[in-house]
PDB file of N, CA and C in Angstrom:
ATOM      1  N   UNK A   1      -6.697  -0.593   4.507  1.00  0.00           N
ATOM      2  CA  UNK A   1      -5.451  -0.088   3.969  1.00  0.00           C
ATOM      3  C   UNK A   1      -4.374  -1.147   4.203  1.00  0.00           C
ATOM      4  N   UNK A   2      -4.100  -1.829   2.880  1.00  0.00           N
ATOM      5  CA  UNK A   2      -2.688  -2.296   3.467  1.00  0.00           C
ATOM      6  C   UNK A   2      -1.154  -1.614   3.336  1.00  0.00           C
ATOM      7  N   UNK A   3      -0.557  -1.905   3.825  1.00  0.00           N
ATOM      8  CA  UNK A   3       0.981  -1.784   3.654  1.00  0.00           C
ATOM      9  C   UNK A   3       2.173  -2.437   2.810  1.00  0.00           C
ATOM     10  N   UNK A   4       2.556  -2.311   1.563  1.00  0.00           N
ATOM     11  CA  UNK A   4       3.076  -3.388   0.481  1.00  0.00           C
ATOM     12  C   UNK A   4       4.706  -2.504   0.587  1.00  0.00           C
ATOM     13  N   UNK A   5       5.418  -3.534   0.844  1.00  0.00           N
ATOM     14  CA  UNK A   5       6.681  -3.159   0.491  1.00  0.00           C
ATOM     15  C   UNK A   5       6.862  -3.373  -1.096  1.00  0.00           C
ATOM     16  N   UNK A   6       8.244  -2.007  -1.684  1.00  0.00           N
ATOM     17  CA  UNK A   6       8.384  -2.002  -2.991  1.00  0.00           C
ATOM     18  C   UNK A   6       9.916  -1.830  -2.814  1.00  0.00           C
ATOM     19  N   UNK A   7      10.559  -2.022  -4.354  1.00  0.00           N
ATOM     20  CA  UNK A   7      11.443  -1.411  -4.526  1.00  0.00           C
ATOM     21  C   UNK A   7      12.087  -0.384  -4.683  1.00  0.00           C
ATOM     22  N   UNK A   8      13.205   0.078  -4.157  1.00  0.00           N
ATOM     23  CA  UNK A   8      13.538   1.479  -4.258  1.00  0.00           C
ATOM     24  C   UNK A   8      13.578   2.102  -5.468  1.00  0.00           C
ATOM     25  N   UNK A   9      13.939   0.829  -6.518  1.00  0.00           N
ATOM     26  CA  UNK A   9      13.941   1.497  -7.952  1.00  0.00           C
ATOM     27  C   UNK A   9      12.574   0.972  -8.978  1.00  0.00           C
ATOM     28  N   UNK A  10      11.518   0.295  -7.976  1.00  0.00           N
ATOM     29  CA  UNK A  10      10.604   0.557  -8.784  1.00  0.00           C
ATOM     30  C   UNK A  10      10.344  -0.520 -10.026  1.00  0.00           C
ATOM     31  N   UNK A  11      11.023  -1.474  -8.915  1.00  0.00           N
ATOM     32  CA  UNK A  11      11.017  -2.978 -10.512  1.00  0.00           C
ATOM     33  C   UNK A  11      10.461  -3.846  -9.689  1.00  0.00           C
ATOM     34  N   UNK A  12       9.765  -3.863  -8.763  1.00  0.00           N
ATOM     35  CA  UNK A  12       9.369  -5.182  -7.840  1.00  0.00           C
ATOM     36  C   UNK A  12       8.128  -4.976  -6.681  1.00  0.00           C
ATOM     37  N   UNK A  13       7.280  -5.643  -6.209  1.00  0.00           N
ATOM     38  CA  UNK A  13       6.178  -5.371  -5.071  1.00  0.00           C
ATOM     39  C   UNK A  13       6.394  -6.650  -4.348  1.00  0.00           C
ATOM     40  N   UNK A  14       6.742  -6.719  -3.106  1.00  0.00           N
ATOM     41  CA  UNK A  14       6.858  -7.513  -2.155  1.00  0.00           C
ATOM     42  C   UNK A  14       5.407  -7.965  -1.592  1.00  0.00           C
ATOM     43  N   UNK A  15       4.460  -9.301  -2.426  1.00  0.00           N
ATOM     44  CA  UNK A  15       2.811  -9.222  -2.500  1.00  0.00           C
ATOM     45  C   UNK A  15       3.021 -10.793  -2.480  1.00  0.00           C
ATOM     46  N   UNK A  16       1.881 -11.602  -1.943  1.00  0.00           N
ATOM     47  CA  UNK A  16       1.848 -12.477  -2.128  1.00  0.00           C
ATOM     48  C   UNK A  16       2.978 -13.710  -1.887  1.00  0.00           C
ATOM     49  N   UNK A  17       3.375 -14.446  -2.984  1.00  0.00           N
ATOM     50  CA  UNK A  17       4.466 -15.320  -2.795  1.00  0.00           C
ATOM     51  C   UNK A  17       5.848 -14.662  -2.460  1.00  0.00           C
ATOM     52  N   UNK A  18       5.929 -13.558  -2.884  1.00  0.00           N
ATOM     53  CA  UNK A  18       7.661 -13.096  -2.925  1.00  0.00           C
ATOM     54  C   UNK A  18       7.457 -12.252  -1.291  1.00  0.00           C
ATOM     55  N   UNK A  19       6.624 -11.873  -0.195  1.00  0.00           N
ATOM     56  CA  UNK A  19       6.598 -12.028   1.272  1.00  0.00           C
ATOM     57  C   UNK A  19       8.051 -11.956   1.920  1.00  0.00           C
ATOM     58  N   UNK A  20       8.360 -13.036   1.782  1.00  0.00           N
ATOM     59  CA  UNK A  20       9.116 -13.393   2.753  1.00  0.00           C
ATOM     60  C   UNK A  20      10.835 -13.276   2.219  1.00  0.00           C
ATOM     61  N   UNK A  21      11.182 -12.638   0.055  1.00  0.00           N
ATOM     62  CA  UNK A  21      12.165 -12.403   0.397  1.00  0.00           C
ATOM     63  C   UNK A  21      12.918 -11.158   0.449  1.00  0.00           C
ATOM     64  N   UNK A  22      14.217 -10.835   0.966  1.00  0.00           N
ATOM     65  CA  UNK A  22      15.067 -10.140   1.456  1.00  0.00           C
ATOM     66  C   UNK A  22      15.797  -9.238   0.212  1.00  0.00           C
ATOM     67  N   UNK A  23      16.229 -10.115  -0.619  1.00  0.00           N
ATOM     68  CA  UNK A  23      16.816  -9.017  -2.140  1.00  0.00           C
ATOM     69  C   UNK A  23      15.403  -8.601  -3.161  1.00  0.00           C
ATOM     70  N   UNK A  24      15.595  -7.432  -3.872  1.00  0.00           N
ATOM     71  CA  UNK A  24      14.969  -7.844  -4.951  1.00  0.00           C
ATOM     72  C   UNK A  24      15.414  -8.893  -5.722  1.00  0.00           C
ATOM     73  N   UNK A  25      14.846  -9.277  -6.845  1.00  0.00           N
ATOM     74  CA  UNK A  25      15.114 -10.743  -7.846  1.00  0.00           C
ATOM     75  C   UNK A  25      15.567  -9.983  -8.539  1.00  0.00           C
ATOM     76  N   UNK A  26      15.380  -8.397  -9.053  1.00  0.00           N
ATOM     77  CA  UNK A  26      15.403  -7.992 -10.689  1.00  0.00           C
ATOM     78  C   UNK A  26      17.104  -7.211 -10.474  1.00  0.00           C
ATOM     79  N   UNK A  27      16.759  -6.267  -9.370  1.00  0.00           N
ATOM     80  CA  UNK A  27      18.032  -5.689  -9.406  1.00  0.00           C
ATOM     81  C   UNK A  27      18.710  -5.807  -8.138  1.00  0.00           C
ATOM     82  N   UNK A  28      18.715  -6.649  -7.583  1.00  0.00           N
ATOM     83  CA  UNK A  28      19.602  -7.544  -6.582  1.00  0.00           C
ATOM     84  C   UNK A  28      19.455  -6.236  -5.703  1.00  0.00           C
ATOM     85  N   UNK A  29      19.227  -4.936  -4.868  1.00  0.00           N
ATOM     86  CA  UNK A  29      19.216  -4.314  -4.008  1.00  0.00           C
ATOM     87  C   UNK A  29      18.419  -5.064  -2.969  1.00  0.00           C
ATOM     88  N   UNK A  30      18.909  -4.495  -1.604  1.00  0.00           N
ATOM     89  CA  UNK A  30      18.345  -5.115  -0.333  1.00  0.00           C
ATOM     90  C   UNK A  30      17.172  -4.375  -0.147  1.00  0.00           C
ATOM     91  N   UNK A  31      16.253  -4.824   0.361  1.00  0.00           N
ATOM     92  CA  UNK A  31      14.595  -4.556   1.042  1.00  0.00           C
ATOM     93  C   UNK A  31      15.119  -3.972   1.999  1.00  0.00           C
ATOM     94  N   UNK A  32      15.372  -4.230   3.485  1.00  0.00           N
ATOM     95  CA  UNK A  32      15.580  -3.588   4.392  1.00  0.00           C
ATOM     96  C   UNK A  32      16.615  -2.572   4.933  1.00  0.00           C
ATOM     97  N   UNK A  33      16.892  -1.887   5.021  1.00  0.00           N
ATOM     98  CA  UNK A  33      17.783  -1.092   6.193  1.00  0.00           C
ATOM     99  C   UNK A  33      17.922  -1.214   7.939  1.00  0.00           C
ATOM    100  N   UNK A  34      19.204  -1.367   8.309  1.00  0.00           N
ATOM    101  CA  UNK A  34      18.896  -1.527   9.793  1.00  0.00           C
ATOM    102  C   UNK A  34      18.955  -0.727  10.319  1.00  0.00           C
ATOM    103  N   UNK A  35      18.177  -0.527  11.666  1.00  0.00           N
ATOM    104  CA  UNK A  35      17.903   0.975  12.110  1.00  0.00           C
ATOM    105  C   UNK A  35      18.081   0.650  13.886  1.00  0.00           C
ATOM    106  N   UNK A  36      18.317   1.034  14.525  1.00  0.00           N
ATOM    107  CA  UNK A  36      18.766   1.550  16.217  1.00  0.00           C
ATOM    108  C   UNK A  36      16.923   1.450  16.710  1.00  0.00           C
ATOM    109  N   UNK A  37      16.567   0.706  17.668  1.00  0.00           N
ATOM    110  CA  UNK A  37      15.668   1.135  18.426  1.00  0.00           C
ATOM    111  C   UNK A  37      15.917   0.684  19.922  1.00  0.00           C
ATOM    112  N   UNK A  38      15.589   1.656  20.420  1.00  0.00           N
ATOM    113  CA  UNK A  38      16.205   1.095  22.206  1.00  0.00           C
ATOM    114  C   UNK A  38      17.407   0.763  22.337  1.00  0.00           C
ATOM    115  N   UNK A  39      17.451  -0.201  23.727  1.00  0.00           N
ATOM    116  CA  UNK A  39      18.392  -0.650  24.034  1.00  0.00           C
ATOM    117  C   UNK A  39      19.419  -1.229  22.846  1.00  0.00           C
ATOM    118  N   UNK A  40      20.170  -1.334  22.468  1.00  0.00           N
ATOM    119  CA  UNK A  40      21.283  -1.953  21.089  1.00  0.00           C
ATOM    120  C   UNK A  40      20.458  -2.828  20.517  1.00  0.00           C
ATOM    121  N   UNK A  41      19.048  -2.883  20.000  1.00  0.00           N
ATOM    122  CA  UNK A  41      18.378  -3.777  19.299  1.00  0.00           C
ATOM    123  C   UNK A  41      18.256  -2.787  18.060  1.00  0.00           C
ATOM    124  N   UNK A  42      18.307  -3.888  17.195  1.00  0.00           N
ATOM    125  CA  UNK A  42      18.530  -3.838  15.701  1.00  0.00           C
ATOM    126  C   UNK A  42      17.279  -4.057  14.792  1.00  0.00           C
ATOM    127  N   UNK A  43      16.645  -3.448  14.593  1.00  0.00           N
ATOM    128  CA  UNK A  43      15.499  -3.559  13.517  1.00  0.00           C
ATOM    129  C   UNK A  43      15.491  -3.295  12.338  1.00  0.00           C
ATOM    130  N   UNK A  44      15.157  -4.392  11.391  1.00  0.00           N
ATOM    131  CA  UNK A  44      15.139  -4.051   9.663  1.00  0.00           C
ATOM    132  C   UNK A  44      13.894  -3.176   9.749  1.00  0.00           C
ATOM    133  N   UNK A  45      13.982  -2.264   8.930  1.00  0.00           N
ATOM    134  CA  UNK A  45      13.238  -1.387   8.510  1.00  0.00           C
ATOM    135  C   UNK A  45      12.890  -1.442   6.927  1.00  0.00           C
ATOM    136  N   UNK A  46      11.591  -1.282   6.440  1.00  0.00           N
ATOM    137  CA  UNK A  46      11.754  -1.128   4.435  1.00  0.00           C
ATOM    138  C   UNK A  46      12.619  -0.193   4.054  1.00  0.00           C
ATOM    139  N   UNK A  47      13.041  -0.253   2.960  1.00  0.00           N
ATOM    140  CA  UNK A  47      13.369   0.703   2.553  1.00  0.00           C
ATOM    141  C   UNK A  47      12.605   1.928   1.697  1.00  0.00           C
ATOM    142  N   UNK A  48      11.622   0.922   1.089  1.00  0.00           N
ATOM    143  CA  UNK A  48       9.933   1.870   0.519  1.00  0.00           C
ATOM    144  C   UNK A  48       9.020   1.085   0.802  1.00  0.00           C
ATOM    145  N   UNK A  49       7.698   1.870   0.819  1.00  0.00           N
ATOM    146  CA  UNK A  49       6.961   1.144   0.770  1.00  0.00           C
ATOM    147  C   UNK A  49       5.411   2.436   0.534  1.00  0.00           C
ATOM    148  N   UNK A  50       4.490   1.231  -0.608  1.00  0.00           N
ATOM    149  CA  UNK A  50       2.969   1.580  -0.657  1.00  0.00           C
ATOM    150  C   UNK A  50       1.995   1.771  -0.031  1.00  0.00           C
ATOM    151  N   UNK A  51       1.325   2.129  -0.113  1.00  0.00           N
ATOM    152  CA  UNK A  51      -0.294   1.898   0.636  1.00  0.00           C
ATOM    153  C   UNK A  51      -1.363   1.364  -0.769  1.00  0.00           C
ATOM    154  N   UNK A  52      -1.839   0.744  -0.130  1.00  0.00           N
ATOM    155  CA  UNK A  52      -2.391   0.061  -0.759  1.00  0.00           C
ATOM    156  C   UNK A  52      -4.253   0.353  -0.196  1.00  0.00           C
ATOM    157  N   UNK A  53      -5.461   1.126  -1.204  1.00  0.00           N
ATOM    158  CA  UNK A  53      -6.112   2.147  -0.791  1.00  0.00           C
ATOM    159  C   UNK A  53      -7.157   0.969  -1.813  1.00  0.00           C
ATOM    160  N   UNK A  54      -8.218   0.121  -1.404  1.00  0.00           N
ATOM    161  CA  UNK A  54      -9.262  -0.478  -2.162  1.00  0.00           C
ATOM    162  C   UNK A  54     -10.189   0.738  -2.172  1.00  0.00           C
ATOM    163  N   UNK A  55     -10.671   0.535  -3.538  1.00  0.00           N
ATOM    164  CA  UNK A  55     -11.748   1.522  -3.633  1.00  0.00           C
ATOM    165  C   UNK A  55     -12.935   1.193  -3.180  1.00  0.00           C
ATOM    166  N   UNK A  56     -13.433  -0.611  -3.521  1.00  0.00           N
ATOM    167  CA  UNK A  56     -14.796  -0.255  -3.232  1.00  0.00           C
ATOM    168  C   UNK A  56     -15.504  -0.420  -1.949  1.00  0.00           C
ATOM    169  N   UNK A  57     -14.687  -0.404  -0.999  1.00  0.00           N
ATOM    170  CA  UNK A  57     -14.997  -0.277   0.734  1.00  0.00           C
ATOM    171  C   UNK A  57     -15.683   1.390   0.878  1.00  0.00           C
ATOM    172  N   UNK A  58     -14.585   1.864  -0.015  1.00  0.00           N
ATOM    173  CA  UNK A  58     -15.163   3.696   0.215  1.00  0.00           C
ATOM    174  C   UNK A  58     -15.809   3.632  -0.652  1.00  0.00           C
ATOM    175  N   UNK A  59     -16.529   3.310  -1.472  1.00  0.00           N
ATOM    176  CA  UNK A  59     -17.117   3.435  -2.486  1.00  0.00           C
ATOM    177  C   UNK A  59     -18.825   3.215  -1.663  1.00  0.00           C
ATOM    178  N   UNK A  60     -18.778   2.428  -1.275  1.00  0.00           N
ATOM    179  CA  UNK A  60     -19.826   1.746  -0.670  1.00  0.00           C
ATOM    180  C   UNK A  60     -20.121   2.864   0.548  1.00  0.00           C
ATOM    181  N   UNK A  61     -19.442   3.156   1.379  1.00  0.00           N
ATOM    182  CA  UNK A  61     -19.672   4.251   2.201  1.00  0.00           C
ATOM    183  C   UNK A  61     -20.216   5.421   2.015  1.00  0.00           C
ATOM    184  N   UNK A  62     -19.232   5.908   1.174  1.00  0.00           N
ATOM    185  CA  UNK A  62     -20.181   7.197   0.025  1.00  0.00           C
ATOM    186  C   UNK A  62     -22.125   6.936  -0.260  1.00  0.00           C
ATOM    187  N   UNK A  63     -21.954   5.949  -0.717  1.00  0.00           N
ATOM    188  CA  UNK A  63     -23.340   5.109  -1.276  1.00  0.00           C
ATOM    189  C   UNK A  63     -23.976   5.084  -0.262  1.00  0.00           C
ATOM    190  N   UNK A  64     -24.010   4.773   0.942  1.00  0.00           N
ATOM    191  CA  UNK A  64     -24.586   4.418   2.171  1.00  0.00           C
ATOM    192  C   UNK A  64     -25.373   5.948   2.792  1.00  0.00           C
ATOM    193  N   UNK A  65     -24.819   6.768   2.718  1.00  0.00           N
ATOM    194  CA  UNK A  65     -25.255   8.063   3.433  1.00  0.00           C
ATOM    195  C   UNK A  65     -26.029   8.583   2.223  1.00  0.00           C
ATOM    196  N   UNK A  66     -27.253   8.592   2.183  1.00  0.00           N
ATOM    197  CA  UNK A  66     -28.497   9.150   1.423  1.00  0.00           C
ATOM    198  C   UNK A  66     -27.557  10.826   0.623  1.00  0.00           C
ATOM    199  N   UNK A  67     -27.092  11.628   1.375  1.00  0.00           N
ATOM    200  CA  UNK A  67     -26.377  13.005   0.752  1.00  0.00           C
ATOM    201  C   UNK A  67     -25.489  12.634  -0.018  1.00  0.00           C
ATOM    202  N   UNK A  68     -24.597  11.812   0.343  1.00  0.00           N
ATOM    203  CA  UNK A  68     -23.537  11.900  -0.869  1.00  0.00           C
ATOM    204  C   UNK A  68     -23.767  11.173  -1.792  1.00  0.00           C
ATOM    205  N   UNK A  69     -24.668   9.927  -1.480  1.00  0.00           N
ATOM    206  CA  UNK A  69     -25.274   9.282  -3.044  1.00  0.00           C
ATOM    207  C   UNK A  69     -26.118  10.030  -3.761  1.00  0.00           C
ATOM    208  N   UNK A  70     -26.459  10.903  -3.720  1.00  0.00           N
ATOM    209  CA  UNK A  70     -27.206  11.851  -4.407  1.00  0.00           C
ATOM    210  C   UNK A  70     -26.386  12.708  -5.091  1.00  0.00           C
ATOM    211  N   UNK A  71     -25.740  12.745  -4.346  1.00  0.00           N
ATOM    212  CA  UNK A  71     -24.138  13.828  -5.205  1.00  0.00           C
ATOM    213  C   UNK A  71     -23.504  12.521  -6.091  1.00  0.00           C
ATOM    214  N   UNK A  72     -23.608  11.194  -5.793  1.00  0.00           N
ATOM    215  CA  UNK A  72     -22.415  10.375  -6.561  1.00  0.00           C
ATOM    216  C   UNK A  72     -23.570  10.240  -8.121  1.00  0.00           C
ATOM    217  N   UNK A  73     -25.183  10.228  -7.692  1.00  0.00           N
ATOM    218  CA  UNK A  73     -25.380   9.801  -8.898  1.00  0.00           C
ATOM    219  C   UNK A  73     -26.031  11.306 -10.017  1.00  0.00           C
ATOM    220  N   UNK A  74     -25.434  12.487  -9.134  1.00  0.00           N
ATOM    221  CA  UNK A  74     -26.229  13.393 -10.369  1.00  0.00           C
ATOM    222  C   UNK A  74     -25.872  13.537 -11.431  1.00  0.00           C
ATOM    223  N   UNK A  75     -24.462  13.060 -11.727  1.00  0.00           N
ATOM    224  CA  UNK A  75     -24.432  12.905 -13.230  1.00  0.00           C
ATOM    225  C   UNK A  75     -25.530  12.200 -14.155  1.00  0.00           C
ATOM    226  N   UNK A  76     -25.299  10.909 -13.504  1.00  0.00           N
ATOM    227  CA  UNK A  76     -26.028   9.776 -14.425  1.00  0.00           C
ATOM    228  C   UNK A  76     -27.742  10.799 -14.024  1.00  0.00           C
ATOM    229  N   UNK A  77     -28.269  11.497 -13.112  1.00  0.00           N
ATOM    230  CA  UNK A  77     -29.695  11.865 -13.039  1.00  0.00           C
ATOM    231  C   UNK A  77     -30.022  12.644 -13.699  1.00  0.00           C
ATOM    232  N   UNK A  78     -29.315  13.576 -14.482  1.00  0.00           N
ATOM    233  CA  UNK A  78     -29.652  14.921 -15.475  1.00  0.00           C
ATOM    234  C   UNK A  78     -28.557  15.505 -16.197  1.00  0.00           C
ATOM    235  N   UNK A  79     -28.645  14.329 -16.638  1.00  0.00           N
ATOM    236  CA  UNK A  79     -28.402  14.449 -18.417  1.00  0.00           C
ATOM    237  C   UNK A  79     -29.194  14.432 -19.368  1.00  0.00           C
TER     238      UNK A  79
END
């Protein structure tokens, strides 16, 4: 599972090369919010963010346990 920061309005994914910046490019809003933790330390926080869910890790798992591959392939078995 990863963790992908986005935009609040949904015009941008913080992936790859664009990492490391701070505005969006499209509609100039800020990525982070600052937030209170502990002692007077200051932490940016996202402001949204994805999960990011690969399928074929679970896919393969399913497949692996003899019961549920039997359930994944009864379509394709009886038709």
């Amino acid at each position: 599972m990863k963790k992908i920061d986005c935009c609040v309005n949904g015009c941008m994914l913080f992936y790859n090369h664009d990492i490391n910046e701070k505005i969006y490019r499209f509609c100039k809003e800020e990525r982070y919010t600052l937030k209170k933790s502990g002692r007077n330390k200051v932490k940016e926080v996202s402001r949204k963010r994805m999960w990011y869910l690969p399928i074929a890790p679970r896919l393969q798992r399913l497949y692996a346990s003899p019961a549920t591959a039997s359930n994944m392939r009864w379509h394709a078995e009886n038709v």
